[in-house]
N, C-alpha and C. Protein backbone atom coordinates (compact mmCIF):
# COMPACT_ATOMS: atom_id res chain seq x y z
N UNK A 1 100.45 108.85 97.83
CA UNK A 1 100.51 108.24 99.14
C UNK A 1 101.63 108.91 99.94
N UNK A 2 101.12 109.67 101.03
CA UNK A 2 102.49 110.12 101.79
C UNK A 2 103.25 108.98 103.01
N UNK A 3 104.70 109.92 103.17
CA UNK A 3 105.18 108.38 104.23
C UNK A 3 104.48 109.04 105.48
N UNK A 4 104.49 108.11 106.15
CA UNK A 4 104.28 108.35 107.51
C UNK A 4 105.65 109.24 108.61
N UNK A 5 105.48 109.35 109.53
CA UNK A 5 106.60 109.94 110.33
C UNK A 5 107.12 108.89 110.92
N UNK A 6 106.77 107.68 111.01
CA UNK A 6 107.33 106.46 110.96
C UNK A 6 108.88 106.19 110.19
N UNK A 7 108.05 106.02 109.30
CA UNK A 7 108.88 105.63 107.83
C UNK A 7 110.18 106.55 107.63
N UNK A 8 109.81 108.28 108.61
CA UNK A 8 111.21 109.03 107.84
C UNK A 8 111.48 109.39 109.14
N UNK A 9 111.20 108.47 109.75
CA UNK A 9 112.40 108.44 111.41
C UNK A 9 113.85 108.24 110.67
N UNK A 10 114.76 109.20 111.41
CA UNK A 10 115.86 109.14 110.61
C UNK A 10 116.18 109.84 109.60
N UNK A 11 115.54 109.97 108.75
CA UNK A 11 115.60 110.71 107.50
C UNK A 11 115.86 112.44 107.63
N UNK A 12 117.20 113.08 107.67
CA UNK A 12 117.52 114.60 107.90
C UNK A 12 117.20 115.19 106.98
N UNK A 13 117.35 114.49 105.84
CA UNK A 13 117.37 115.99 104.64
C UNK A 13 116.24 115.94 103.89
N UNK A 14 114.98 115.31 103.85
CA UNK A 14 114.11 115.40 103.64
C UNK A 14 113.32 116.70 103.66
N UNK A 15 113.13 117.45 103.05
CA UNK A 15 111.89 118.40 103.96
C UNK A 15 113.13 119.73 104.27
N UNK A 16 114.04 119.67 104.55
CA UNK A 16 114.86 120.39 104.81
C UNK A 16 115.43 121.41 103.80
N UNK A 17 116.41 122.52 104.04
CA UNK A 17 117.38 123.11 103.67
C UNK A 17 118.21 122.37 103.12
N UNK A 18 118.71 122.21 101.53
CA UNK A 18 119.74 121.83 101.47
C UNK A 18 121.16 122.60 101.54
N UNK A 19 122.14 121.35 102.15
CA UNK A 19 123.29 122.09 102.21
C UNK A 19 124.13 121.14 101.83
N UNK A 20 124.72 121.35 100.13
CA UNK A 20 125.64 120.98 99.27
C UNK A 20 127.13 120.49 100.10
N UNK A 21 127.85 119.60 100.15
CA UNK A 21 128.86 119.18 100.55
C UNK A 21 129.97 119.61 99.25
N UNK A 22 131.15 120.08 99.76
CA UNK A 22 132.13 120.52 99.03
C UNK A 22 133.43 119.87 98.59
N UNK A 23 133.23 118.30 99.37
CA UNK A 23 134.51 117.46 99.18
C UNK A 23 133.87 116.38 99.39
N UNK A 24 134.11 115.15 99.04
CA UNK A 24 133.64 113.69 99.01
C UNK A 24 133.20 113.63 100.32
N UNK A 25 132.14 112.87 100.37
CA UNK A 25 130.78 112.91 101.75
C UNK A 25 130.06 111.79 101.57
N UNK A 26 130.25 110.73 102.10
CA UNK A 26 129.70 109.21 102.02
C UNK A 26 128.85 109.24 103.52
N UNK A 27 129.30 110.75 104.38
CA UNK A 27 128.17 110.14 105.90
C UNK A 27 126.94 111.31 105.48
N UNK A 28 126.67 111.57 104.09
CA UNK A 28 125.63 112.56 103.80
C UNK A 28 124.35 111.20 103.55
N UNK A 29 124.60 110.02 102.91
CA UNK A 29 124.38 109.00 102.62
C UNK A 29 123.15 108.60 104.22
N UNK A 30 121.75 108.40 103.65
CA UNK A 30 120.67 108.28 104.24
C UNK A 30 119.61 106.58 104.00
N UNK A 31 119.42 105.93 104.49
CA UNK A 31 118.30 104.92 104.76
C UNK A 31 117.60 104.39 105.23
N UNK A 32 116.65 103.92 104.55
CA UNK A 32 115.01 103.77 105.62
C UNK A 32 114.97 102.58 104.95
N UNK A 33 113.86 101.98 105.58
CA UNK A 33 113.40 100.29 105.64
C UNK A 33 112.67 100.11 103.98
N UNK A 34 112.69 98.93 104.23
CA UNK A 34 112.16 98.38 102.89
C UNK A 34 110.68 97.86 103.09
N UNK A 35 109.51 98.93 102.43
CA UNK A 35 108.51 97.88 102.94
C UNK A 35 108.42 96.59 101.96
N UNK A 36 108.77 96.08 101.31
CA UNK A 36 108.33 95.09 100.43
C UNK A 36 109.96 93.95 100.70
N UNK A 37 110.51 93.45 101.60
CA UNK A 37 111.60 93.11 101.44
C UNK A 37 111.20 91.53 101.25
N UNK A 38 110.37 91.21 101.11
CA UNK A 38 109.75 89.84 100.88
C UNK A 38 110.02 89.45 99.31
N UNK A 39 109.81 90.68 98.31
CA UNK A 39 110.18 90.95 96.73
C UNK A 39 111.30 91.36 96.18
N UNK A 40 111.70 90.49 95.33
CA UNK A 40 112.94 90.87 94.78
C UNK A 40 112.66 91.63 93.92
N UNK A 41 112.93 92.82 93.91
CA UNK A 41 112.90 93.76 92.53
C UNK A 41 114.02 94.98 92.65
N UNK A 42 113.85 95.81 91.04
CA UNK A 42 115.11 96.38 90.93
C UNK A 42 114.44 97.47 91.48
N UNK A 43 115.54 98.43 92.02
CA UNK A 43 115.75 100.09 91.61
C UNK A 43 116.39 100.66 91.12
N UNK A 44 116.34 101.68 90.18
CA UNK A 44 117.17 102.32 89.48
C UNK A 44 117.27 103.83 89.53
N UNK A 45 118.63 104.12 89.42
CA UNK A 45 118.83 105.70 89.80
C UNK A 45 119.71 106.06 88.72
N UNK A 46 119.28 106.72 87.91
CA UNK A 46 120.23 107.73 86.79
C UNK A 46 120.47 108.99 87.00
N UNK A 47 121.64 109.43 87.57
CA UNK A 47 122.32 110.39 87.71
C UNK A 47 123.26 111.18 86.24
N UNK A 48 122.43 111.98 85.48
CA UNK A 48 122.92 112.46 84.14
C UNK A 48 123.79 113.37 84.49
N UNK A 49 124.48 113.97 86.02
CA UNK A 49 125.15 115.35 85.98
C UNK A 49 126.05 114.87 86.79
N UNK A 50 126.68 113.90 86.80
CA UNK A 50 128.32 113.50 87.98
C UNK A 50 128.84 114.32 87.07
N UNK A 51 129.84 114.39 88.49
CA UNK A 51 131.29 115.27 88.00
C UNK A 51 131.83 114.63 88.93
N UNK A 52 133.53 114.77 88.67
CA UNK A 52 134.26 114.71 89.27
C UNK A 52 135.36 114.96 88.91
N UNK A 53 136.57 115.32 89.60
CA UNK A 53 138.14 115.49 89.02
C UNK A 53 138.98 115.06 88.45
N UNK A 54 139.70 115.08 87.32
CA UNK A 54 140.60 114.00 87.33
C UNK A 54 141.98 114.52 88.35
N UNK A 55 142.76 113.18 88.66
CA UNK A 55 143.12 113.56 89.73
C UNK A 55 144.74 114.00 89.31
N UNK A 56 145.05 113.86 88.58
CA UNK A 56 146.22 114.18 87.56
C UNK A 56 145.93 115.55 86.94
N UNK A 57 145.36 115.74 86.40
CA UNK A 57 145.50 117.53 86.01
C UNK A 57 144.30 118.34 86.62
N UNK A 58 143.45 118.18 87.38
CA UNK A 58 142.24 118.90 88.01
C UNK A 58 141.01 118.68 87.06
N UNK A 59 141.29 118.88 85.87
CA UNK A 59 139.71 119.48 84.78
C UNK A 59 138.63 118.00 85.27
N UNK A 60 137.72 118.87 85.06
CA UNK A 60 136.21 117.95 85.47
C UNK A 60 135.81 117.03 84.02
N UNK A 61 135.43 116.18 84.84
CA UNK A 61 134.76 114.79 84.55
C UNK A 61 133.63 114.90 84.09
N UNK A 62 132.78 114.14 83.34
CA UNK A 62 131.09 114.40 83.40
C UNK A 62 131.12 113.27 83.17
N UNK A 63 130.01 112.37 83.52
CA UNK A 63 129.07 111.12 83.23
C UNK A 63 128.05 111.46 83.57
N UNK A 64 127.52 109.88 83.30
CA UNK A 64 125.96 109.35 83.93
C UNK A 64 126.04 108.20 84.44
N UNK A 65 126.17 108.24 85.79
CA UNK A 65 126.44 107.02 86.50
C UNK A 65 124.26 106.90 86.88
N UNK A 66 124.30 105.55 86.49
CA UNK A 66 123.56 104.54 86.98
C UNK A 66 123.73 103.97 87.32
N UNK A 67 122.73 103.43 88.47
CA UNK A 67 122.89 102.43 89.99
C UNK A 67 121.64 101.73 89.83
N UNK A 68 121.84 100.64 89.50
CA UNK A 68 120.68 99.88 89.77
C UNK A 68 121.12 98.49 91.55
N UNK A 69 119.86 98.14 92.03
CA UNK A 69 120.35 97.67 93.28
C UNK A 69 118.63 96.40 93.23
N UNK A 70 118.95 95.74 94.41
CA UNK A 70 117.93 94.95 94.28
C UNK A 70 117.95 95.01 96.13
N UNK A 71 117.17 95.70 96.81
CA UNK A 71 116.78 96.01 98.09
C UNK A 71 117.23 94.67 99.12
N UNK A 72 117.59 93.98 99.93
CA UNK A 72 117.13 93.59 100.84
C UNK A 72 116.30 94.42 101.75
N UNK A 73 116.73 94.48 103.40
CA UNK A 73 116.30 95.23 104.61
C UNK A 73 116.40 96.19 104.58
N UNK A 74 116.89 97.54 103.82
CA UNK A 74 117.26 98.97 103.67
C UNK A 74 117.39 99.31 102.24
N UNK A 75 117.10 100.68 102.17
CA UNK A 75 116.75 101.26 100.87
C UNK A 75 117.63 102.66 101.30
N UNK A 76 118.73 103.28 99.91
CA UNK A 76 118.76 104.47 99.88
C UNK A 76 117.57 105.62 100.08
N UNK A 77 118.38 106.69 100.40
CA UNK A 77 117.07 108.05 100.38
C UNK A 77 117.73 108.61 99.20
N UNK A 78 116.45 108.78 98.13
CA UNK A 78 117.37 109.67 96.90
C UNK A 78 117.82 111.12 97.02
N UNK A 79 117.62 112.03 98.40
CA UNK A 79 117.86 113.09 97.87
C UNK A 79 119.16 112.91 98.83
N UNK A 80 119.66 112.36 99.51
CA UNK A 80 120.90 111.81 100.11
C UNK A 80 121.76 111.22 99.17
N UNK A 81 121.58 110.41 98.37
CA UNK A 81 121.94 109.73 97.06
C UNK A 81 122.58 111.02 96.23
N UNK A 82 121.89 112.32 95.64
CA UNK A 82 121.97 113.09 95.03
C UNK A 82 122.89 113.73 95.66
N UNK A 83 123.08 114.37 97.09
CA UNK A 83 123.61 115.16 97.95
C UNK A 83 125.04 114.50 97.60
N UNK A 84 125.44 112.95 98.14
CA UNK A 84 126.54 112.15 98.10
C UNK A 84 127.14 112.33 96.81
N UNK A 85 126.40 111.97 95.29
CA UNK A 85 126.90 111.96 94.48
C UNK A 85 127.16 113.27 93.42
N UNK A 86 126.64 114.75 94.36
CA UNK A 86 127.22 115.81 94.19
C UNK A 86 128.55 115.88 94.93
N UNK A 87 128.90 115.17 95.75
CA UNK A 87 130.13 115.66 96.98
C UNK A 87 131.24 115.02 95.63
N UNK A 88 131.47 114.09 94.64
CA UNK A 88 132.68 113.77 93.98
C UNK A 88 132.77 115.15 93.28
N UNK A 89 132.20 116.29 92.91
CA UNK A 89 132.58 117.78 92.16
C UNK A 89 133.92 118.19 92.37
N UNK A 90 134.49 118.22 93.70
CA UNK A 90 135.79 118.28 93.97
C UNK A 90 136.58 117.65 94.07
N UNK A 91 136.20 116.29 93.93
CA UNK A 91 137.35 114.70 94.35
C UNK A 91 137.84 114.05 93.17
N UNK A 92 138.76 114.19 93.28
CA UNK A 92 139.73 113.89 92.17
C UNK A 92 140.11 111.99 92.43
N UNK A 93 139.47 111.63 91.57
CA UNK A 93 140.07 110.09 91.42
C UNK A 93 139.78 109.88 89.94
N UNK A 94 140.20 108.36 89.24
CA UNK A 94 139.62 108.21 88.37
C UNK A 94 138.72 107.62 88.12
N UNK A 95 138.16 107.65 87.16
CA UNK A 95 136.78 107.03 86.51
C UNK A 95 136.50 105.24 87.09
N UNK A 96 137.07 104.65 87.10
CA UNK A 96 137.25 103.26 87.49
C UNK A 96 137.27 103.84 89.32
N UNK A 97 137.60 104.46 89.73
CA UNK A 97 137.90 104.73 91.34
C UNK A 97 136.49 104.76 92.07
N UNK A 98 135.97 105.86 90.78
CA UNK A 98 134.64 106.54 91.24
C UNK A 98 133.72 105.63 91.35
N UNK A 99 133.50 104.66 90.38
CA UNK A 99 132.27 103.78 90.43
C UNK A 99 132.61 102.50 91.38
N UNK A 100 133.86 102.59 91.39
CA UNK A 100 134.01 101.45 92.81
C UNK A 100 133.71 102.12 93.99
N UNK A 101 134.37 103.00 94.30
CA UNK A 101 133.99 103.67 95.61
C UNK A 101 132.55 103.89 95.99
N UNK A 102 131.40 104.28 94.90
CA UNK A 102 130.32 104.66 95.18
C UNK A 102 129.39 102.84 95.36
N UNK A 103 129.86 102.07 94.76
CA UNK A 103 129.41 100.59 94.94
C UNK A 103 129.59 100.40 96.09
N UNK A 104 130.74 100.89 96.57
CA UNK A 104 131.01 100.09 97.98
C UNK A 104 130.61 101.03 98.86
N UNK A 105 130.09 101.73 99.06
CA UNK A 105 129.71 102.77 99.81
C UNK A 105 128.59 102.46 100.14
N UNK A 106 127.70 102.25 98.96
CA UNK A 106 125.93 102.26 99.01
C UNK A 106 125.74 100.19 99.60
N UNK A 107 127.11 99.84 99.61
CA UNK A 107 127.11 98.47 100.18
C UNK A 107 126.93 98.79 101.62
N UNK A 108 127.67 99.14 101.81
CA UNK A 108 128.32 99.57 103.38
C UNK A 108 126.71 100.16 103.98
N UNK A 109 126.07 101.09 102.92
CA UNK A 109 124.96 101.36 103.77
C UNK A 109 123.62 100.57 103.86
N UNK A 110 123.56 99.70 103.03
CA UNK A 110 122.03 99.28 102.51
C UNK A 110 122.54 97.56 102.76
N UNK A 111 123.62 97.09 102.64
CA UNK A 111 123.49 95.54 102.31
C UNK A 111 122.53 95.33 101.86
N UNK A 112 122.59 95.31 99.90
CA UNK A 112 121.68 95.24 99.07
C UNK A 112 121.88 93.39 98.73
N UNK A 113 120.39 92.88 98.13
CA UNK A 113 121.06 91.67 97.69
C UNK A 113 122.18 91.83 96.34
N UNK A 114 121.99 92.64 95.68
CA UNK A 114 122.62 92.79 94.55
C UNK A 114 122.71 94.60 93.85
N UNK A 115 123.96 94.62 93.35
CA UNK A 115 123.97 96.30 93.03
C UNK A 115 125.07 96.21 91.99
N UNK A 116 124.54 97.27 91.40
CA UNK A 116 125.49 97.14 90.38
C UNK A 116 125.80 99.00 89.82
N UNK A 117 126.63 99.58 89.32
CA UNK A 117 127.27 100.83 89.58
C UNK A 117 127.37 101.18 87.64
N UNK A 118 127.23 101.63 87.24
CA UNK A 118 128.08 102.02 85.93
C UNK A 118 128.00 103.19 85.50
N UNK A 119 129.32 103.76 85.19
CA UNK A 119 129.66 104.98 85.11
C UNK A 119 129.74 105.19 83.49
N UNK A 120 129.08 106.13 82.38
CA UNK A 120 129.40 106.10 81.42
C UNK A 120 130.08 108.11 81.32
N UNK A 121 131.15 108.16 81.03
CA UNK A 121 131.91 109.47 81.00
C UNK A 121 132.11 109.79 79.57
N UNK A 122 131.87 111.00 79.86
CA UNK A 122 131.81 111.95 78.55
C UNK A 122 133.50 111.69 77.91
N UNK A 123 133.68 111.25 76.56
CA UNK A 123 134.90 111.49 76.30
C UNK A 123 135.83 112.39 76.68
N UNK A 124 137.22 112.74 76.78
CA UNK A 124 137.78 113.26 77.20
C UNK A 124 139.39 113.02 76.27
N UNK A 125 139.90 113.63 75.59
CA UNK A 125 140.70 113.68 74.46
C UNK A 125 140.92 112.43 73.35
N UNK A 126 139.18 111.99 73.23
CA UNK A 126 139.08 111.41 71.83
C UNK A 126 139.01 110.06 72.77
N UNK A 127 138.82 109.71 73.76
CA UNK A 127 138.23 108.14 74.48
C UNK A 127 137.09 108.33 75.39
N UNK A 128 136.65 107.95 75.48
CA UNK A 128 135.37 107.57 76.45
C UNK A 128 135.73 106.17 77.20
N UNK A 129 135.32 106.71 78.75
CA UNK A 129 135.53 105.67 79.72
C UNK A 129 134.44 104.96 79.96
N UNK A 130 134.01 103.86 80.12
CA UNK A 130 132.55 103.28 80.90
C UNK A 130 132.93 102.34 81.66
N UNK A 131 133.54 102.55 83.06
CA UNK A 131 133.88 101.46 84.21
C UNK A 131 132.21 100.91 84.72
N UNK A 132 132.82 99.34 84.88
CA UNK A 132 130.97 98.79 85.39
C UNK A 132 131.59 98.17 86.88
N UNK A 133 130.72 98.69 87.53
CA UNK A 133 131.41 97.61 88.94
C UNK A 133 129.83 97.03 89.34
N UNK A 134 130.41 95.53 90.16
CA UNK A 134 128.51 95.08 90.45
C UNK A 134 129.16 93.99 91.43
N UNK A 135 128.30 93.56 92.59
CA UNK A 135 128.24 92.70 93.69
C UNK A 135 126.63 92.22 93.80
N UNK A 136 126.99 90.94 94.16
CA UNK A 136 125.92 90.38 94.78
C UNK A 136 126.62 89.44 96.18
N UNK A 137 125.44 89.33 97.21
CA UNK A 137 125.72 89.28 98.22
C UNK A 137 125.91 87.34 98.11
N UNK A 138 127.41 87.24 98.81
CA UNK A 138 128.13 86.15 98.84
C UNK A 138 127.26 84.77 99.53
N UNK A 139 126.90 83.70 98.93
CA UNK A 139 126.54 82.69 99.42
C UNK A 139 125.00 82.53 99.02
N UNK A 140 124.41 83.53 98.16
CA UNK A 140 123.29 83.58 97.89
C UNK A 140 123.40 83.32 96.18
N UNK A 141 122.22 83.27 95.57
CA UNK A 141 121.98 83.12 94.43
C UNK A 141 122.36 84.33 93.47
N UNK A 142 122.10 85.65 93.97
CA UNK A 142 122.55 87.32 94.00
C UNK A 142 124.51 87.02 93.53
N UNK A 143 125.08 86.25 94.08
CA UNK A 143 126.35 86.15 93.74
C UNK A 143 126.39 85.33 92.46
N UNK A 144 125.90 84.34 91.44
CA UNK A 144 125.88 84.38 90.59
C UNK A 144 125.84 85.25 89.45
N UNK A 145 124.24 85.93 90.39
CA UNK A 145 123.89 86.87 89.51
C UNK A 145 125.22 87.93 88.74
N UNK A 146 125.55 88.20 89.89
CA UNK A 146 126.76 89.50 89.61
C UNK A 146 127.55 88.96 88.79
N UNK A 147 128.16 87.83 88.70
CA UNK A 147 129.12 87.06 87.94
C UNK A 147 128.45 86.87 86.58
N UNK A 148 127.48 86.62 86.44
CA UNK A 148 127.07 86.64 84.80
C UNK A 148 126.68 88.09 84.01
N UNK A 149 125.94 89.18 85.39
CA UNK A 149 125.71 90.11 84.69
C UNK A 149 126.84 91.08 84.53
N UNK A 150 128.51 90.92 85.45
CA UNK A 150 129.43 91.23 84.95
C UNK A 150 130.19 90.97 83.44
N UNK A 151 129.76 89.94 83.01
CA UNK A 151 130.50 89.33 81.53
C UNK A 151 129.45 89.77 80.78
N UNK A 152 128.22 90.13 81.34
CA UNK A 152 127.81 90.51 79.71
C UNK A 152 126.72 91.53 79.88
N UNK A 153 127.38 92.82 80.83
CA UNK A 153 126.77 94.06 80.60
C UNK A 153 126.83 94.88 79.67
N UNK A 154 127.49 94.95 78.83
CA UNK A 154 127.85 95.32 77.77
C UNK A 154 126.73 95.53 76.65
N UNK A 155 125.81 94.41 76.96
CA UNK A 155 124.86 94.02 75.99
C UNK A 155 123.60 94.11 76.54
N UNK A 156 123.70 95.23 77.39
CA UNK A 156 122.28 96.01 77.88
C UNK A 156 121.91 96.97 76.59
């Protein structure tokens, strides 16, 4: 089924040339409407090739940050998604920084009912990091949610 020219009003990098961002880039970050916003359901995005810096001695990072989200009115564009979460290659924060920042980012663009971020990083002198960050939208049922599936993500 193709989209319509409707649907990717808005949408730049679609179809296009890509052109890689070289330092953290949250306005590379793209979204279009939700047709189904009547349904609560998940999406999920596994990203097996993050990098990023540590910000204390330079050497690179690796994870697999997964994003799962539950749509309201707006939906990420994944190859904007990909573009954004190539731009941390040069940005030096830490592991806990990264998966907050990218939560609150994809907040800022989508006001999802619910999202949740988790970063699992390649060990790095004999520890392995796995920061989980997750929101659900305040005053709704989605804010429970986050609160229970924070205490016991672990046991996915």
């Amino acid at each position: 089924m193709s989209r319509s020219s409707e649907e990717l009003h808005g949408l730049s990098l679609l179809g296009g040339h890509t052109q890689y961002q070289s330092q953290y880039a949250p306005e590379v970050l793209e979204a279009f409407d939700n047709k189904h916003p009547d349904n609560d359901y998940f999406v999920k995005f596994v990203c097996p090739e993050f990098t990023s810096l540590c910000p204390m001695t330079g050497q690179p990072d690796f994870a697999t940050i997964v994003i799962r989200y539950i749509p309201d009115i707006k939906m990420v564009e994944s190859k904007s998604l990909k573009l954004y979460l190539f731009s941390f290659r040069n940005h030096g924060d830490f592991h806990e920084d990264c998966v907050n920042i990218i939560m609150k980012d994809l907040i800022a663009l989508m006001q999802p009912r619910y999202i949740e971020v988790h970063g699992i990083f390649t060990p790095r002198g004999g520890i392995a990091i796995h920061p989980f960050a997750n929101w659900g939208r305040p005053g709704t049922p989605f804010e429970q949610t986050a609160r229970e599936r924070l205490l016991r993500h672990d046991m996915d």
